[in-house]
Protein backbone atom coordinates (compact mmCIF):
# COMPACT_ATOMS: atom_id res chain seq x y z
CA UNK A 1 33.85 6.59 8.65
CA UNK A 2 30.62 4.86 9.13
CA UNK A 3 30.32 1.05 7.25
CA UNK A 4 29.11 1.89 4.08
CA UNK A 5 28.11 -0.37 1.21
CA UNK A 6 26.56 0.18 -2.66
CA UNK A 7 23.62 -2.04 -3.57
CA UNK A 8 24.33 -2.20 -7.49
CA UNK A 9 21.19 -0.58 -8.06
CA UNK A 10 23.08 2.70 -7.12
CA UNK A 11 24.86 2.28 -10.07
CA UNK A 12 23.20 -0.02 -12.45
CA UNK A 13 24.41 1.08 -15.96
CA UNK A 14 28.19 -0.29 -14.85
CA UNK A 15 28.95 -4.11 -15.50
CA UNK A 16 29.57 -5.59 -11.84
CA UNK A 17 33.47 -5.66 -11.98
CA UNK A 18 33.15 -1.63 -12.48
CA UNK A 19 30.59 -1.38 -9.80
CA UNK A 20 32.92 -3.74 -7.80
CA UNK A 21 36.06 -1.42 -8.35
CA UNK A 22 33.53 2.08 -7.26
CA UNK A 23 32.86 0.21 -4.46
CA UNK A 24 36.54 -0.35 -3.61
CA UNK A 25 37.11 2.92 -4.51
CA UNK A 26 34.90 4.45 -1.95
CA UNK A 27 36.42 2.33 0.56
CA UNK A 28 33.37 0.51 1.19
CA UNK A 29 32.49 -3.04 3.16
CA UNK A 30 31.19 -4.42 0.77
CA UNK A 31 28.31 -4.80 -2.13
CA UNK A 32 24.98 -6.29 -2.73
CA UNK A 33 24.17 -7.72 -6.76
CA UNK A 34 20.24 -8.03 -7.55
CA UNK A 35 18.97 -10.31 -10.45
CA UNK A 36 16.25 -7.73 -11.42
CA UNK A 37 18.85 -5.69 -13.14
CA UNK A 38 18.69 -5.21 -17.28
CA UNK A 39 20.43 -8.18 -18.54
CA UNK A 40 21.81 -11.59 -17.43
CA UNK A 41 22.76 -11.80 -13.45
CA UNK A 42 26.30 -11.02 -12.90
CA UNK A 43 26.05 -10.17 -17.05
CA UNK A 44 26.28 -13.58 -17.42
CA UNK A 45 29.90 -14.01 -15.67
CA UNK A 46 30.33 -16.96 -13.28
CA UNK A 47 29.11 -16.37 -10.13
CA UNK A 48 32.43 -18.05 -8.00
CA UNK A 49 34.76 -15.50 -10.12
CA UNK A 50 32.35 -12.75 -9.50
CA UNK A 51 32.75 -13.42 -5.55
CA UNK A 52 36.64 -14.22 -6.12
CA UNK A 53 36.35 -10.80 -7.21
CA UNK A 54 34.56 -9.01 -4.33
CA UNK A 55 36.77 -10.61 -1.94
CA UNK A 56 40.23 -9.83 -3.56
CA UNK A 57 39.26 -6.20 -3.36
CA UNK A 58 38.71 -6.51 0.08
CA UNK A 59 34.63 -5.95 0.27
CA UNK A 60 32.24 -8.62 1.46
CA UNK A 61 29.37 -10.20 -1.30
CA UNK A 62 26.94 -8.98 1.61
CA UNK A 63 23.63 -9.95 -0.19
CA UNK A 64 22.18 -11.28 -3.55
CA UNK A 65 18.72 -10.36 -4.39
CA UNK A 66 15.92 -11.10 -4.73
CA UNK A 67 13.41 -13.37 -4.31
CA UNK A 68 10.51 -11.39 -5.10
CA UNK A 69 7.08 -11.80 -3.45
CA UNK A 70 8.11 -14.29 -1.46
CA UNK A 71 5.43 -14.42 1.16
CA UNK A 72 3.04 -15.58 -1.59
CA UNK A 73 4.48 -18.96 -1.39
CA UNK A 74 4.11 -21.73 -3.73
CA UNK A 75 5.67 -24.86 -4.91
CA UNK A 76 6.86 -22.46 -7.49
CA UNK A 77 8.55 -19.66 -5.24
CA UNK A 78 10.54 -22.41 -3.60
CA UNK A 79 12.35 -23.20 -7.03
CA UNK A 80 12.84 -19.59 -7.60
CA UNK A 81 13.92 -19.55 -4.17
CA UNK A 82 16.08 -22.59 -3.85
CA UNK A 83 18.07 -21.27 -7.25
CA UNK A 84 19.05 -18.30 -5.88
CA UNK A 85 20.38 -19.50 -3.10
CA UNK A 86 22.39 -22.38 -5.25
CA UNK A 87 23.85 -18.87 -6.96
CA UNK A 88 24.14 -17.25 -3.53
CA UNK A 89 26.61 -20.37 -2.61
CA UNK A 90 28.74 -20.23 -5.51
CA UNK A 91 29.49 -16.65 -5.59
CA UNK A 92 30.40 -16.64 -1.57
CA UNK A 93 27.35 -14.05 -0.79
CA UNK A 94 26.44 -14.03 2.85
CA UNK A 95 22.61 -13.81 2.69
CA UNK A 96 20.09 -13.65 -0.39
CA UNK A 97 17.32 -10.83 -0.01
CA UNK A 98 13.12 -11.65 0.54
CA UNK A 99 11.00 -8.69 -1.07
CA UNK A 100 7.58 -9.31 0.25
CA UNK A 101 4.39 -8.76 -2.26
CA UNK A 102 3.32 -5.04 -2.97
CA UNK A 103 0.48 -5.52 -5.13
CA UNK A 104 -2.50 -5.07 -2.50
CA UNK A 105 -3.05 -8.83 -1.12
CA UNK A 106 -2.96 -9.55 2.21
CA UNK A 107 -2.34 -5.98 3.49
CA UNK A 108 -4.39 -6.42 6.86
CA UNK A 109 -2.02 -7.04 9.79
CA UNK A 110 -3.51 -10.44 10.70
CA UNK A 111 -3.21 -11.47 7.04
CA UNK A 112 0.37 -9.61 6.85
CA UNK A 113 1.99 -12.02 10.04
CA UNK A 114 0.05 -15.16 8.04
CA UNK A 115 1.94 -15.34 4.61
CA UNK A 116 4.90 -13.76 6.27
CA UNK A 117 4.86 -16.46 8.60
CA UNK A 118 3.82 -19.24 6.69
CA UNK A 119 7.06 -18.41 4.03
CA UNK A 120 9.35 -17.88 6.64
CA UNK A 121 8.89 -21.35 7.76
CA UNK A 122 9.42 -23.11 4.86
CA UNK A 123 12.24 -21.41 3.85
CA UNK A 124 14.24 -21.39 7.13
CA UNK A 125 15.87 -25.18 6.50
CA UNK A 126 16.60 -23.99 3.15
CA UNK A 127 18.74 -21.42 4.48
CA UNK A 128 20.17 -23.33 7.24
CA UNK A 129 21.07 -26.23 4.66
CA UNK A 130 22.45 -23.43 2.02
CA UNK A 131 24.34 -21.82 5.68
CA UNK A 132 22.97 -18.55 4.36
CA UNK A 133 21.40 -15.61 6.18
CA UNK A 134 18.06 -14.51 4.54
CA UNK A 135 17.62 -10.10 4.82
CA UNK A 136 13.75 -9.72 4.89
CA UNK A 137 13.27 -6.26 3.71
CA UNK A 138 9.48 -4.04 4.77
CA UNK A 139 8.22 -1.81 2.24
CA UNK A 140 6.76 1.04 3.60
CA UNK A 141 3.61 1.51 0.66
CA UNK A 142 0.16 0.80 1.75
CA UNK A 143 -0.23 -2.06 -0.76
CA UNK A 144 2.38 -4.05 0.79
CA UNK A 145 2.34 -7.36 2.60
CA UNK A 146 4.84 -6.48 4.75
CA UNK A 147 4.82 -3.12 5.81
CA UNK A 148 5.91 -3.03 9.91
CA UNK A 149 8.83 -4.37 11.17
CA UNK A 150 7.09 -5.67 14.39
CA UNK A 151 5.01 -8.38 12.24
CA UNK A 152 8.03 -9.39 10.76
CA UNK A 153 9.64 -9.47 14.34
CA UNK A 154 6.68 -11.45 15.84
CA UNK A 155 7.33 -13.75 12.57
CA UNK A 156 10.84 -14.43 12.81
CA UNK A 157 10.30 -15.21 16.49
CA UNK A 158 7.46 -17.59 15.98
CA UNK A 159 9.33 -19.73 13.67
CA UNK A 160 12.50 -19.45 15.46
CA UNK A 161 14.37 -17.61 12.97
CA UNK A 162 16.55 -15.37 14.66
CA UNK A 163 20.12 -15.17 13.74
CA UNK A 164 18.87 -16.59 10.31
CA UNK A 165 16.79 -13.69 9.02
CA UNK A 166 17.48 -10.46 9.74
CA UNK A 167 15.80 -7.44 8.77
CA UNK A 168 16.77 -4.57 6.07
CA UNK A 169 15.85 -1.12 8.01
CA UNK A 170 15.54 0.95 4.68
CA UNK A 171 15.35 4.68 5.34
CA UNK A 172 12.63 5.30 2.63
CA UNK A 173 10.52 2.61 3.49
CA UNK A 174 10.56 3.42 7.74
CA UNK A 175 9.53 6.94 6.73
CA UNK A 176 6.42 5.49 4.18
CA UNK A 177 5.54 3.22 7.31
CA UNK A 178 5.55 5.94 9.82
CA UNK A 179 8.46 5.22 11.54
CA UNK A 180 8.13 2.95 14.44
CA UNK A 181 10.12 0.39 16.85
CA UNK A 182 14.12 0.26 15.00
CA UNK A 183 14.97 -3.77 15.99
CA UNK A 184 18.61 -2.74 16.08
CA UNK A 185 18.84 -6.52 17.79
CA UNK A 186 17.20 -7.70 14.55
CA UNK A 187 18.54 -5.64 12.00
CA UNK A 188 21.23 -6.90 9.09
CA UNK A 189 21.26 -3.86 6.77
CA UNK A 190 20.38 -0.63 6.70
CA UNK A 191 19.64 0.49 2.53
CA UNK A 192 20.03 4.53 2.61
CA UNK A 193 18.23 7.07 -0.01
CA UNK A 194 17.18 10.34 0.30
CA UNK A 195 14.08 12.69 -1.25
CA UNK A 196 14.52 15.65 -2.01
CA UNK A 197 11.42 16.88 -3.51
CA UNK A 198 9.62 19.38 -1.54
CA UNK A 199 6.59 19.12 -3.36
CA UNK A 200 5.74 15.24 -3.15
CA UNK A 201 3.94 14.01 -0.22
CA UNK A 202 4.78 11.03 2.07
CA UNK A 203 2.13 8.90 0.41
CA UNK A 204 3.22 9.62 -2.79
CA UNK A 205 6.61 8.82 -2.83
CA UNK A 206 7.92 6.15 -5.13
CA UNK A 207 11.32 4.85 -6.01
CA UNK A 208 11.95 7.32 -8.58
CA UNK A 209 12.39 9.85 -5.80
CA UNK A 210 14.97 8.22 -4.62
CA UNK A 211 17.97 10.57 -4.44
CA UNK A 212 21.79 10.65 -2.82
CA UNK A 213 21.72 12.04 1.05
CA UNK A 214 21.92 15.42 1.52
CA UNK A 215 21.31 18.69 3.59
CA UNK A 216 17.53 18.55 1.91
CA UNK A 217 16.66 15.20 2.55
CA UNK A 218 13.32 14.33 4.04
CA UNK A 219 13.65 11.27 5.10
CA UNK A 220 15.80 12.11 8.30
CA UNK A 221 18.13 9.32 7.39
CA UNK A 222 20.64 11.14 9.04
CA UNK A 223 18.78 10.83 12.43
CA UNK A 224 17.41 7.07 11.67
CA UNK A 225 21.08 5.73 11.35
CA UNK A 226 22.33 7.70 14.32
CA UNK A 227 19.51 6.21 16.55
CA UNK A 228 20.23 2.43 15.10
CA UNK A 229 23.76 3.25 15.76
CA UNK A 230 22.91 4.56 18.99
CA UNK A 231 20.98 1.43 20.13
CA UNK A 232 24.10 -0.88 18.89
CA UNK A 233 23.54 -1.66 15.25
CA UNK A 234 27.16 -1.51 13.55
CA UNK A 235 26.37 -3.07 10.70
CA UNK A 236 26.48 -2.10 6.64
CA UNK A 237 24.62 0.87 5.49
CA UNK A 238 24.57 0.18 1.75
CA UNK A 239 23.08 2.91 -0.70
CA UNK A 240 20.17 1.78 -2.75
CA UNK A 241 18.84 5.41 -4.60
CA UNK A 242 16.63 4.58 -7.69
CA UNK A 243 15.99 7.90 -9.03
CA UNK A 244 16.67 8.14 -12.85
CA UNK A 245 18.98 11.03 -11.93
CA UNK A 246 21.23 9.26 -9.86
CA UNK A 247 21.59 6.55 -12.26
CA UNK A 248 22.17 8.48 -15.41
CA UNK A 249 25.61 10.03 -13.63
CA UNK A 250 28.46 9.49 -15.54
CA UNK A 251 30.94 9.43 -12.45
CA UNK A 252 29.13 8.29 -9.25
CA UNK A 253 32.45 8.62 -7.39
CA UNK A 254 32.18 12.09 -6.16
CA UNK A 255 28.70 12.38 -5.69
CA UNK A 256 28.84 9.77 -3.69
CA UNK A 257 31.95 10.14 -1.79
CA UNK A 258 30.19 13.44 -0.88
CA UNK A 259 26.84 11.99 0.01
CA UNK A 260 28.74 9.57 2.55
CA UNK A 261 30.50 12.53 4.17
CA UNK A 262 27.62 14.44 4.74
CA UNK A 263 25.87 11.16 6.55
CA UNK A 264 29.09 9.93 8.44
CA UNK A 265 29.54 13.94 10.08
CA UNK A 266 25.62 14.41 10.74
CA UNK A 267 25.76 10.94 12.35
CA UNK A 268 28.77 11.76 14.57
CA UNK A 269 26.78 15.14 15.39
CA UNK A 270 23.93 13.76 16.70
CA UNK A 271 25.55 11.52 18.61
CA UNK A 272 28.00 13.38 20.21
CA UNK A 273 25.00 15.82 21.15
């Protein structure tokens, strides 16, 4: 069985130590928690017993997100920045997550490698003080500020950031882009969803379409993980669906248990081809 992992925003209804236990259940690697959840991070628990948690069940705390817009930088997005890595620490997480702005600013490509690179460079000692890995994740929407993984590439590599940050190839978000150069080398995640939708197009599509992996899916997901596999990533391949759908389910178990098998055979498929 291929890596798998559940960001908790595949789930977000359950309180972490249920989301914990799914995870478990589905025997995955591990789990990534987001403070932009409803309610307190962690629903107010202490972050070291939430990651004595994770790692009695056997998973890895793989990422805590986010820090949201963070190539707008600021004395302010530092703080924000800086705290979450302080929680990061405590709760034994590997990385924290960088969500670039996706409000329209800063969408040329000259403009995009700018902020990008400006933010990575102040917050690479951060990170290497904290001894945490950073997952930079490109949206795929027009409006974003990070929208190709070769700026971010070019930006790691001009402030001499590799093996620090790392990228998140999300399925959804290559397709919005137009596909393009993988970065296996590069890449520390891979966050999986699926549309289903035949009647949406490409430049439409918005988180709520967002589905489980399955024979309809649009995205080829199936195809992006078996090239990444195919050019040596082995890393996690976390779920991340936001449909209202997928979070309303009263038993993710089976759903997703089944959405895992369908991705792990159509990988092994294509690559045995």
């Amino acid at each position: 069985m291929l890596p798998f992992a559940l960001n908790h925003m595949t789930t977000p209804r359950l309180d972490w130590q249920a989301f914990v236990d799914l995870a478990a259940r589905l025997g995955c690697v591990g789990v990534e928690f987001r403070n932009d959840l409803p309610g307190a991070l962690f629903q107010g628990a202490d972050p070291a017993e939430v990651g004595a948690a994770v790692r009695a069940r056997g998973l890895r705390f793989l990422a805590l997100a986010e820090v949201k817009m963070f190539n707008d930088w600021s004395d302010a997005k530092r703080a924000e920045a800086e705290a979450l890595m302080q929680i990061a620490v405590v709760a034994g997480a590997e990385a924290v997550s960088l969500i670039p702005r996706n409000d329209g600013v800063a969408t040329d490509r000259a403009e995009s490698r700018a902020v990008t690179e400006t933010a990575l460079r102040e917050i690479l000692p951060m990170l290497r003080h904290y001894g945490l890995k950073a997952m930079v994740e490109p949206l795929g929407f027009e409006v974003c500020s990070l929208r190709y993984k070769d700026i971010l590439a070019e930006a790691i590599a001009a402030v001499g950031g590799e093996g620090t940050y790392w990228m998140v190839h999300d399925t959804f978000h290559h397709h919005l882009a137009g596909g393009g150069p993988l970065f296996p080398e590069l890449t520390g995640i891979v966050h999986v969803s699926g549309v289903v939708d035949p009647a949406v197009a490409v430049v439409d599509m918005r988180d709520p379409h967002r589905v489980l992996v399955d024979a309809q899916d649009r995205l080829g997901n199936v195809a992006q993980i078996a090239a990444l596999r195919g050019a040596g990533y082995t890393g996690p391949i976390s779920f991340e669906p936001f449909a209202p759908q997928v979070h309303a389910l009263q038993d993710a178990f089976a759903p997703l248990q089944a959405s895992m098998g369908f991705i792990d055979a159509g990988v092994a498929q294509l690559r045995a081809a």
